[in-house]
C-alpha atoms as a PDB file:
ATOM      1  CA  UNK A   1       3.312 -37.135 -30.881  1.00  0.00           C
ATOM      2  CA  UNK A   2       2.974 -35.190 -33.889  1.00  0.00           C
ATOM      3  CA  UNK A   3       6.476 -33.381 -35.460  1.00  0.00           C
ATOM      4  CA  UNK A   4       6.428 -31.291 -38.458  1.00  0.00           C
ATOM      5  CA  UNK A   5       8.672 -30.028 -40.708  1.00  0.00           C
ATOM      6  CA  UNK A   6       9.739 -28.792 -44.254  1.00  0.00           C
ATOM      7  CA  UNK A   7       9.142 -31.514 -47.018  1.00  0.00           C
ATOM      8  CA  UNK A   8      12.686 -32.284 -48.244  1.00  0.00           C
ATOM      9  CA  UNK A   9      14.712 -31.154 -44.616  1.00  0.00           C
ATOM     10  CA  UNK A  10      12.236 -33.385 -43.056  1.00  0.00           C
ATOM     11  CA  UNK A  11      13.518 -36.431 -45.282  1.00  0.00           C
ATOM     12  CA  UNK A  12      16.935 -35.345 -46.140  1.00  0.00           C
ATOM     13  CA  UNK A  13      17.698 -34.725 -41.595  1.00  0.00           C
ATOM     14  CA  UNK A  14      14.772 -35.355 -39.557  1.00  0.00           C
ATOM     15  CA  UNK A  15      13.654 -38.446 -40.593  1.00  0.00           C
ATOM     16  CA  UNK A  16      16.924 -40.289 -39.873  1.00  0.00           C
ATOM     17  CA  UNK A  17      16.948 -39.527 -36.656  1.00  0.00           C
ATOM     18  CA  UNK A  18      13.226 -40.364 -35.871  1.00  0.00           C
ATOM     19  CA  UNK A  19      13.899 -43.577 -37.006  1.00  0.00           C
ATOM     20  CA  UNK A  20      16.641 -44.174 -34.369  1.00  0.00           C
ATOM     21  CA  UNK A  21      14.755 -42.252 -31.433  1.00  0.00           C
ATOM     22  CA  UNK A  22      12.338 -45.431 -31.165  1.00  0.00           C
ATOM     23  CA  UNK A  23      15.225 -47.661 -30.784  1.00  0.00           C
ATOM     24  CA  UNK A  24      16.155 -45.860 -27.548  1.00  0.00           C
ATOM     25  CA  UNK A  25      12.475 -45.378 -26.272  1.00  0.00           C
ATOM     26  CA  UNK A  26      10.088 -47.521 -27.658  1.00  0.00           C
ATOM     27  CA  UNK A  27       7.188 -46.117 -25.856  1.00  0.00           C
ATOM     28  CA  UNK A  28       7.271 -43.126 -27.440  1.00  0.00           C
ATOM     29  CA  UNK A  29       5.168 -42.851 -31.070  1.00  0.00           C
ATOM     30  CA  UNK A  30       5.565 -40.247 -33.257  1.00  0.00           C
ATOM     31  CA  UNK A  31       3.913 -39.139 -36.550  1.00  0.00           C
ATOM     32  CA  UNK A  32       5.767 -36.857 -39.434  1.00  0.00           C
ATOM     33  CA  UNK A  33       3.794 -34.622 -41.006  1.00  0.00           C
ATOM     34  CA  UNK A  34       6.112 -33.154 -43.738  1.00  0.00           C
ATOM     35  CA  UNK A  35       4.578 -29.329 -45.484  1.00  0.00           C
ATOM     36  CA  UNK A  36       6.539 -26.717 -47.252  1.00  0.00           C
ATOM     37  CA  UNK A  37       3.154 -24.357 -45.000  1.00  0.00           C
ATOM     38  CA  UNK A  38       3.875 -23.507 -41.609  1.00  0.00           C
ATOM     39  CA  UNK A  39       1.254 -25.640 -39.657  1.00  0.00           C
ATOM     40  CA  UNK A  40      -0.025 -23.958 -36.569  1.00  0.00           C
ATOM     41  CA  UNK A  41      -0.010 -25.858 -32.569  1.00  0.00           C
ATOM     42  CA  UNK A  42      -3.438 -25.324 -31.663  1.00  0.00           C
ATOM     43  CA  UNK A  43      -5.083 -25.102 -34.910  1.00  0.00           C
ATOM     44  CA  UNK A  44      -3.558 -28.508 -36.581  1.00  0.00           C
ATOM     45  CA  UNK A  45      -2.525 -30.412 -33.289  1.00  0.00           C
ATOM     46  CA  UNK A  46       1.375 -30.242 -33.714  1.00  0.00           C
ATOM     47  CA  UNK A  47       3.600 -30.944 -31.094  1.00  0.00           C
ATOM     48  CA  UNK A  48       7.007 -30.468 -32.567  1.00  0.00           C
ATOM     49  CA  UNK A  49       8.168 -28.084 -35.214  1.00  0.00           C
ATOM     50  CA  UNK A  50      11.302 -27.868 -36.979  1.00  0.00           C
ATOM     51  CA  UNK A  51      10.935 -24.340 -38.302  1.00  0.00           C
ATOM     52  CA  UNK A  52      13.545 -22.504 -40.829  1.00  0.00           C
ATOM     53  CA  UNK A  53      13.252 -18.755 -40.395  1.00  0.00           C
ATOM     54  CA  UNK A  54      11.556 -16.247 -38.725  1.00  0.00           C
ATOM     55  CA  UNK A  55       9.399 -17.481 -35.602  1.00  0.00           C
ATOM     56  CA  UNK A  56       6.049 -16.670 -35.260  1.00  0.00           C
ATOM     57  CA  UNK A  57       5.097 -17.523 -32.211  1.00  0.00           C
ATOM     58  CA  UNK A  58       7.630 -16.145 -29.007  1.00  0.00           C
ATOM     59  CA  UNK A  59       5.582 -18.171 -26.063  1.00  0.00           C
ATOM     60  CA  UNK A  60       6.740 -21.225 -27.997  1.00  0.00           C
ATOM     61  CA  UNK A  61       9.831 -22.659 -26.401  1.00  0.00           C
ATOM     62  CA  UNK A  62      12.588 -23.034 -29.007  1.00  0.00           C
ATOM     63  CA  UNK A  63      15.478 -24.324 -29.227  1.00  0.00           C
ATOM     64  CA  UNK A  64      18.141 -23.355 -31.987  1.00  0.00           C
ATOM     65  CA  UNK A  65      19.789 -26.249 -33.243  1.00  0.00           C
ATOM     66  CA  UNK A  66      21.942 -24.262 -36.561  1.00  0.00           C
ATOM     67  CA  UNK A  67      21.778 -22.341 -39.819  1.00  0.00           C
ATOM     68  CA  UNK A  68      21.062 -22.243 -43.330  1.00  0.00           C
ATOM     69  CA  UNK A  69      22.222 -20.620 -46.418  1.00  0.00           C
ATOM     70  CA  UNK A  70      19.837 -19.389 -49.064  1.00  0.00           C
ATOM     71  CA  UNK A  71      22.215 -19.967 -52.300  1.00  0.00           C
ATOM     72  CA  UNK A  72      22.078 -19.813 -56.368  1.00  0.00           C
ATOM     73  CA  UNK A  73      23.434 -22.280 -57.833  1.00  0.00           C
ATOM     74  CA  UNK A  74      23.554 -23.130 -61.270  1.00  0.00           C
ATOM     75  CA  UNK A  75      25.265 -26.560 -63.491  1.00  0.00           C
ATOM     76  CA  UNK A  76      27.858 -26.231 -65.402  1.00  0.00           C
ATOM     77  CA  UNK A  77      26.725 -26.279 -68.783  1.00  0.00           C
ATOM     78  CA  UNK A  78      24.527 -23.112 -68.058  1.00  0.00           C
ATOM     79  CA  UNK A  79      27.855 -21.063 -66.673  1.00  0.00           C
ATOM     80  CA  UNK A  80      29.925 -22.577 -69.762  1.00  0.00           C
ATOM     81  CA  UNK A  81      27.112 -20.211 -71.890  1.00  0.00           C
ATOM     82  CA  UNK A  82      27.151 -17.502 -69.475  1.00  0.00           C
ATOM     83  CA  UNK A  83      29.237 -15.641 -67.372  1.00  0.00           C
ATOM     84  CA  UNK A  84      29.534 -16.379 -63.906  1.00  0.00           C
ATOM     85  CA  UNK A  85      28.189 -13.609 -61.836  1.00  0.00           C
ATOM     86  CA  UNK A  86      30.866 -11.062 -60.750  1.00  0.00           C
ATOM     87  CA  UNK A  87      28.071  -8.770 -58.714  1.00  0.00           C
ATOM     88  CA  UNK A  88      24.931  -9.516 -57.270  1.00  0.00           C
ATOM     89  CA  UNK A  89      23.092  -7.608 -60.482  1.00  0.00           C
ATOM     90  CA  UNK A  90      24.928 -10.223 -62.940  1.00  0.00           C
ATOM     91  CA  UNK A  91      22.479 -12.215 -61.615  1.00  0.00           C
ATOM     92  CA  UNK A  92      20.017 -10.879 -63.951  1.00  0.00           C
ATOM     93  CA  UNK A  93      21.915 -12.016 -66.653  1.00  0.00           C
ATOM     94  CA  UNK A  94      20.966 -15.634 -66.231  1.00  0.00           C
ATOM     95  CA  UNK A  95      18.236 -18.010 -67.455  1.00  0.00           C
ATOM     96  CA  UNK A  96      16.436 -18.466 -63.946  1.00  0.00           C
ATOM     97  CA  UNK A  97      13.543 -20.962 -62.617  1.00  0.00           C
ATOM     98  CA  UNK A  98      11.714 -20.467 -59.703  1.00  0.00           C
ATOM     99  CA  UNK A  99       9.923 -22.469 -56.962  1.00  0.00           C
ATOM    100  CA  UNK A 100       6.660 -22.338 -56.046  1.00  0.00           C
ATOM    101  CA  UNK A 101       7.826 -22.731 -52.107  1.00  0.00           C
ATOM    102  CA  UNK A 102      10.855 -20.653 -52.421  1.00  0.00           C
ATOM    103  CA  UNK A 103       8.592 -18.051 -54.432  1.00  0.00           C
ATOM    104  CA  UNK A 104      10.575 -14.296 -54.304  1.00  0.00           C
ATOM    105  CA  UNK A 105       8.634 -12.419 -56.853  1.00  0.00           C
ATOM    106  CA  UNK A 106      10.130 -10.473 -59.380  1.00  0.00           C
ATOM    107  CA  UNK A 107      13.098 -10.146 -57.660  1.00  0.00           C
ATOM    108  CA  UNK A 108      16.148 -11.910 -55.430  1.00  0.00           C
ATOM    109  CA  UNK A 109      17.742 -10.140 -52.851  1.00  0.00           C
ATOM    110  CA  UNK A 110      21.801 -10.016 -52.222  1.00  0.00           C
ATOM    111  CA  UNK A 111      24.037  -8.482 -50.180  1.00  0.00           C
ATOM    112  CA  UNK A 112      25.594  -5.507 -51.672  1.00  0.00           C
ATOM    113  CA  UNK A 113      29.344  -6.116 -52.855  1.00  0.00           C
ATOM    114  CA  UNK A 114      30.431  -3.783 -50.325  1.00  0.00           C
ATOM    115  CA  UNK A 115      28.530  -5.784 -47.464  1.00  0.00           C
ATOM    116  CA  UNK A 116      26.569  -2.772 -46.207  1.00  0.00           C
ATOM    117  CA  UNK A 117      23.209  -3.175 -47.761  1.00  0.00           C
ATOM    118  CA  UNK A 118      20.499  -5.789 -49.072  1.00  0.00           C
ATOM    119  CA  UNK A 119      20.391  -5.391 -53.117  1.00  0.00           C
ATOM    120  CA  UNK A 120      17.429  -6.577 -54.900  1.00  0.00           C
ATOM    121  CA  UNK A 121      17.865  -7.979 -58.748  1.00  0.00           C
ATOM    122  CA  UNK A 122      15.115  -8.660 -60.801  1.00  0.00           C
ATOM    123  CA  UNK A 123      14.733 -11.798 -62.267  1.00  0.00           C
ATOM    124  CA  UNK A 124      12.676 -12.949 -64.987  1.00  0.00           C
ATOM    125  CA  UNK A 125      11.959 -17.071 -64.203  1.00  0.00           C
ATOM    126  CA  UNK A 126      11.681 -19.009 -67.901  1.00  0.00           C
ATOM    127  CA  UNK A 127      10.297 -21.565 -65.506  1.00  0.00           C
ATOM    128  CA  UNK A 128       8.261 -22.491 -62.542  1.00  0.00           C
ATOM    129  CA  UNK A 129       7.904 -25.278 -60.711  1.00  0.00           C
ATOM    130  CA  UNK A 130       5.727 -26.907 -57.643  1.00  0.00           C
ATOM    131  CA  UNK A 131       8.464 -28.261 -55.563  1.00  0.00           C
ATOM    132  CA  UNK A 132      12.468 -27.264 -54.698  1.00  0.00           C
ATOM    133  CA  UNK A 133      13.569 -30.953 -55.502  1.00  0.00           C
ATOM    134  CA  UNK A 134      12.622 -30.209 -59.496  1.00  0.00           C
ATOM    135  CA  UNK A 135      13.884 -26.258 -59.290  1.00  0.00           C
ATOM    136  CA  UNK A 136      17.321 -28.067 -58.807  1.00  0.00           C
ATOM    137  CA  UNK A 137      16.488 -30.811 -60.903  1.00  0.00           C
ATOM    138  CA  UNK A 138      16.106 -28.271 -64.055  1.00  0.00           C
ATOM    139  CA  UNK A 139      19.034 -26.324 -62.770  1.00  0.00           C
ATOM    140  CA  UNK A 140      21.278 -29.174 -63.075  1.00  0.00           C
ATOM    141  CA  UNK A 141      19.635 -30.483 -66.644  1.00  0.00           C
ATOM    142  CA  UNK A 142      21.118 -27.090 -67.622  1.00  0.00           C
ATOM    143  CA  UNK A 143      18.014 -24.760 -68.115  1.00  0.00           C
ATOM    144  CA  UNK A 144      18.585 -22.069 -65.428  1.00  0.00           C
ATOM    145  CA  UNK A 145      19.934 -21.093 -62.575  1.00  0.00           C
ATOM    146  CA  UNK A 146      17.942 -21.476 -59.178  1.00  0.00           C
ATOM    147  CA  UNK A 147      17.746 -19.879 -55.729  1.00  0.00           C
ATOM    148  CA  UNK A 148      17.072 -22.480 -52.848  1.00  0.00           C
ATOM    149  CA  UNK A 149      18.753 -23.122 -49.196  1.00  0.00           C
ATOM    150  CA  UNK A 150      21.309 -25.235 -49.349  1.00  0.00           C
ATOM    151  CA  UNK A 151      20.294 -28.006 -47.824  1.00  0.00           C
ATOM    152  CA  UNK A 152      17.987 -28.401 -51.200  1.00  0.00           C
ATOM    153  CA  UNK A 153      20.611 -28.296 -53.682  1.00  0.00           C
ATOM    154  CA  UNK A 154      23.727 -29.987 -51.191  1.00  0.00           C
ATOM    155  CA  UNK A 155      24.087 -33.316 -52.483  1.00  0.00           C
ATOM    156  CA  UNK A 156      23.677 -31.822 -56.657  1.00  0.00           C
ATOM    157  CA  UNK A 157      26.984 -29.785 -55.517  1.00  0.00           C
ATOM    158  CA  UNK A 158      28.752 -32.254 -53.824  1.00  0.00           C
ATOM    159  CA  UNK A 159      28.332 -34.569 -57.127  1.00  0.00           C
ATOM    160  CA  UNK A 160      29.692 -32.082 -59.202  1.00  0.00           C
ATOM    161  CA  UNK A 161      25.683 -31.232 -60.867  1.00  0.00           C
ATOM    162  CA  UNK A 162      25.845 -28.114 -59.564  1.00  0.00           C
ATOM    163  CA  UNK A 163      28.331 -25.091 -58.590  1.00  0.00           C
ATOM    164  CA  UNK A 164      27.418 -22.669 -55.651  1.00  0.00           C
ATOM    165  CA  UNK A 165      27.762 -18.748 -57.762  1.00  0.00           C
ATOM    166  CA  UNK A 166      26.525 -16.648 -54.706  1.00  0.00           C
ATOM    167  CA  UNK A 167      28.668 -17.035 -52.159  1.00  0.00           C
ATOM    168  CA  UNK A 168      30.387 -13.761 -52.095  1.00  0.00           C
ATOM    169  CA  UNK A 169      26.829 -11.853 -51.940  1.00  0.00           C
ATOM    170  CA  UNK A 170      24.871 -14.317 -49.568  1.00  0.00           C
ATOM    171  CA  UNK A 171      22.288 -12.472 -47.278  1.00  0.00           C
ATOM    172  CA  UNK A 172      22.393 -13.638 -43.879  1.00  0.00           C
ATOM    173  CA  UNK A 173      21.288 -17.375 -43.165  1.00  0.00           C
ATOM    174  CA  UNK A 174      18.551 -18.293 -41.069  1.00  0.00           C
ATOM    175  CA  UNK A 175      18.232 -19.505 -38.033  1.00  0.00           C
ATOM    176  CA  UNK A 176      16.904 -23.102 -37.442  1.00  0.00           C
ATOM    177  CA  UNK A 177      15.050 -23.867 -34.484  1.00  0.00           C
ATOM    178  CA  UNK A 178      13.130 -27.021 -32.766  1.00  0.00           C
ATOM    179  CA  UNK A 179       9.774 -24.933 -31.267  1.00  0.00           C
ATOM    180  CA  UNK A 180       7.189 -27.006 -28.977  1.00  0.00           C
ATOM    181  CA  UNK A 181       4.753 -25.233 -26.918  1.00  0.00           C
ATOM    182  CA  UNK A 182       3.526 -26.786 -22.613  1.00  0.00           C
ATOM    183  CA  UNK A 183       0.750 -29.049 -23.339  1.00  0.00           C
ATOM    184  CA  UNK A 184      -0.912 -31.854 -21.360  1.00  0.00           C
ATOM    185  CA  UNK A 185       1.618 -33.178 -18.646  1.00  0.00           C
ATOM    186  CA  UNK A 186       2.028 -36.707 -20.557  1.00  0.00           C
ATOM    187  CA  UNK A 187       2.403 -35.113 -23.745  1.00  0.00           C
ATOM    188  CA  UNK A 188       4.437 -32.756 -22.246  1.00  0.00           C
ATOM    189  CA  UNK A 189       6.852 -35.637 -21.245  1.00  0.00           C
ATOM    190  CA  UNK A 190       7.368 -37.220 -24.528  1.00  0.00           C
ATOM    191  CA  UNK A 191       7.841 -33.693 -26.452  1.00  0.00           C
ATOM    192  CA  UNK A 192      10.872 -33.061 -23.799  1.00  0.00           C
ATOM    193  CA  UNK A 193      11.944 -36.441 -24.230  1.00  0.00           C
ATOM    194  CA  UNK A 194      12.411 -35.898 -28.016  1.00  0.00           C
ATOM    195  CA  UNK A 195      13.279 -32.025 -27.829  1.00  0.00           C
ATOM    196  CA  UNK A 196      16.218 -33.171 -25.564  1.00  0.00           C
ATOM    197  CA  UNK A 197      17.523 -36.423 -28.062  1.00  0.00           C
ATOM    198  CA  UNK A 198      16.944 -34.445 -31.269  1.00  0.00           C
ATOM    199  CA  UNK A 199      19.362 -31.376 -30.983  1.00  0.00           C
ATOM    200  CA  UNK A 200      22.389 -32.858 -31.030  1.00  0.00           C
ATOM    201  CA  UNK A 201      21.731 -35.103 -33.921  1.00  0.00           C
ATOM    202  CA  UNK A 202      20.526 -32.497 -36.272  1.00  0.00           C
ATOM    203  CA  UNK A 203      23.552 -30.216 -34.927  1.00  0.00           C
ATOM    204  CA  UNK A 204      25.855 -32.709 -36.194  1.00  0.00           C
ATOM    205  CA  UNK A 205      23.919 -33.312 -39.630  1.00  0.00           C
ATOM    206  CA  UNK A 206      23.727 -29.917 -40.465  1.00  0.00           C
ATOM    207  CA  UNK A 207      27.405 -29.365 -39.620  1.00  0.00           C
ATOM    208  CA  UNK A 208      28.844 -29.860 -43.171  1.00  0.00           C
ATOM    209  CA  UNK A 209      26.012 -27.403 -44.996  1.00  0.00           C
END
């Protein structure tokens, strides 16, 4: 059984809980493909999917298992130098680095401070990077601030790295689903299998973000 899913979610949430699901059914093999790209079923053989967003495919059976933030954050040092942002177009104001996977263009979109609208800021990067995990890296050396979900930047906050400066102007957070598609009746079985165990588990991991 093949299961994708975003690099650093899929190590940070799936992959625990892979590693236990053989413990309860040891007939059951499955291979982790981890890619920032959305993989297709047909095209690249995927069973599983662990998808954060939009869904591109409604015949796919999916099953919501929570929600993510998509956060700036920024260290300490950098908000000692500069203000912390009062309104979304403060934002502006601050050395930035983007990621290659998060990439927004030119500009980052809030929520309006009066909650009614989406607000886009430009933004003009002094950095860019291949991967999320060095975006926060660099944030938390001090250079910028970053945009990211939260997942990405979680465990920089929680050790003090890091400080969360968007929440008041957060655009909605996505929706995170499990998607598998009716394939051959044996596959079929093992996919339900799994799409029935996994659920809960991630539920309870993403709880605290």
């Amino acid at each position: 059984m093949l299961l994708t899913a975003p690099i650093v979610f899929g190590r940070l949430h799936v992959l625990p809980i892979v590693t236990a699901f053989p413990a309860q059914l040891p007939k059951i093999n499955v291979r982790l493909l981890f890619s920032d790209r959305n993989l297709r079923f047909v095209e690249d053989h995927v069973d599983v999917v662990v998808r954060i967003g939009w869904l591109p495919d409604r015949a796919m059976v999916a099953t919501r298992v929570g929600s993510m933030r998509t956060v700036v954050c920024a260290s300490p040092l950098v908000l000692a130098v500069h203000c912390e942002p009062r309104l979304p177009r403060d934002m502006s104001d601050l050395p930035c680095v983007n990621s290659d996977t998060r990439s927004l263009g030119p500009a980052w979109p809030f929520r309006s401070s009066d909650g009614k609208r989406i607000e886009k800021v430009s933004v003009s990067p002094r950095l860019s990077v291949s991967t999320t995990d060095v975006a926060v890296s660099a944030a938390t050396d001090g250079a910028s601030a970053t945009r990211l979900l939260h997942y990405q930047c979680a465990a920089a906050v929680r050790n003090g790295l890091s400080r969360i400066i968007s929440d008041k102007f957060e655009v909605e957070p996505l929706s995170i689903h499990l998607l598998h598609s009716d394939g051959p009746v044996v596959s079929r079985i093992r996919v339900l299998v799994l799409v029935e165990f996994a659920p809960e588990q991630l539920r309870e991991r993403l709880r605290p973000l």
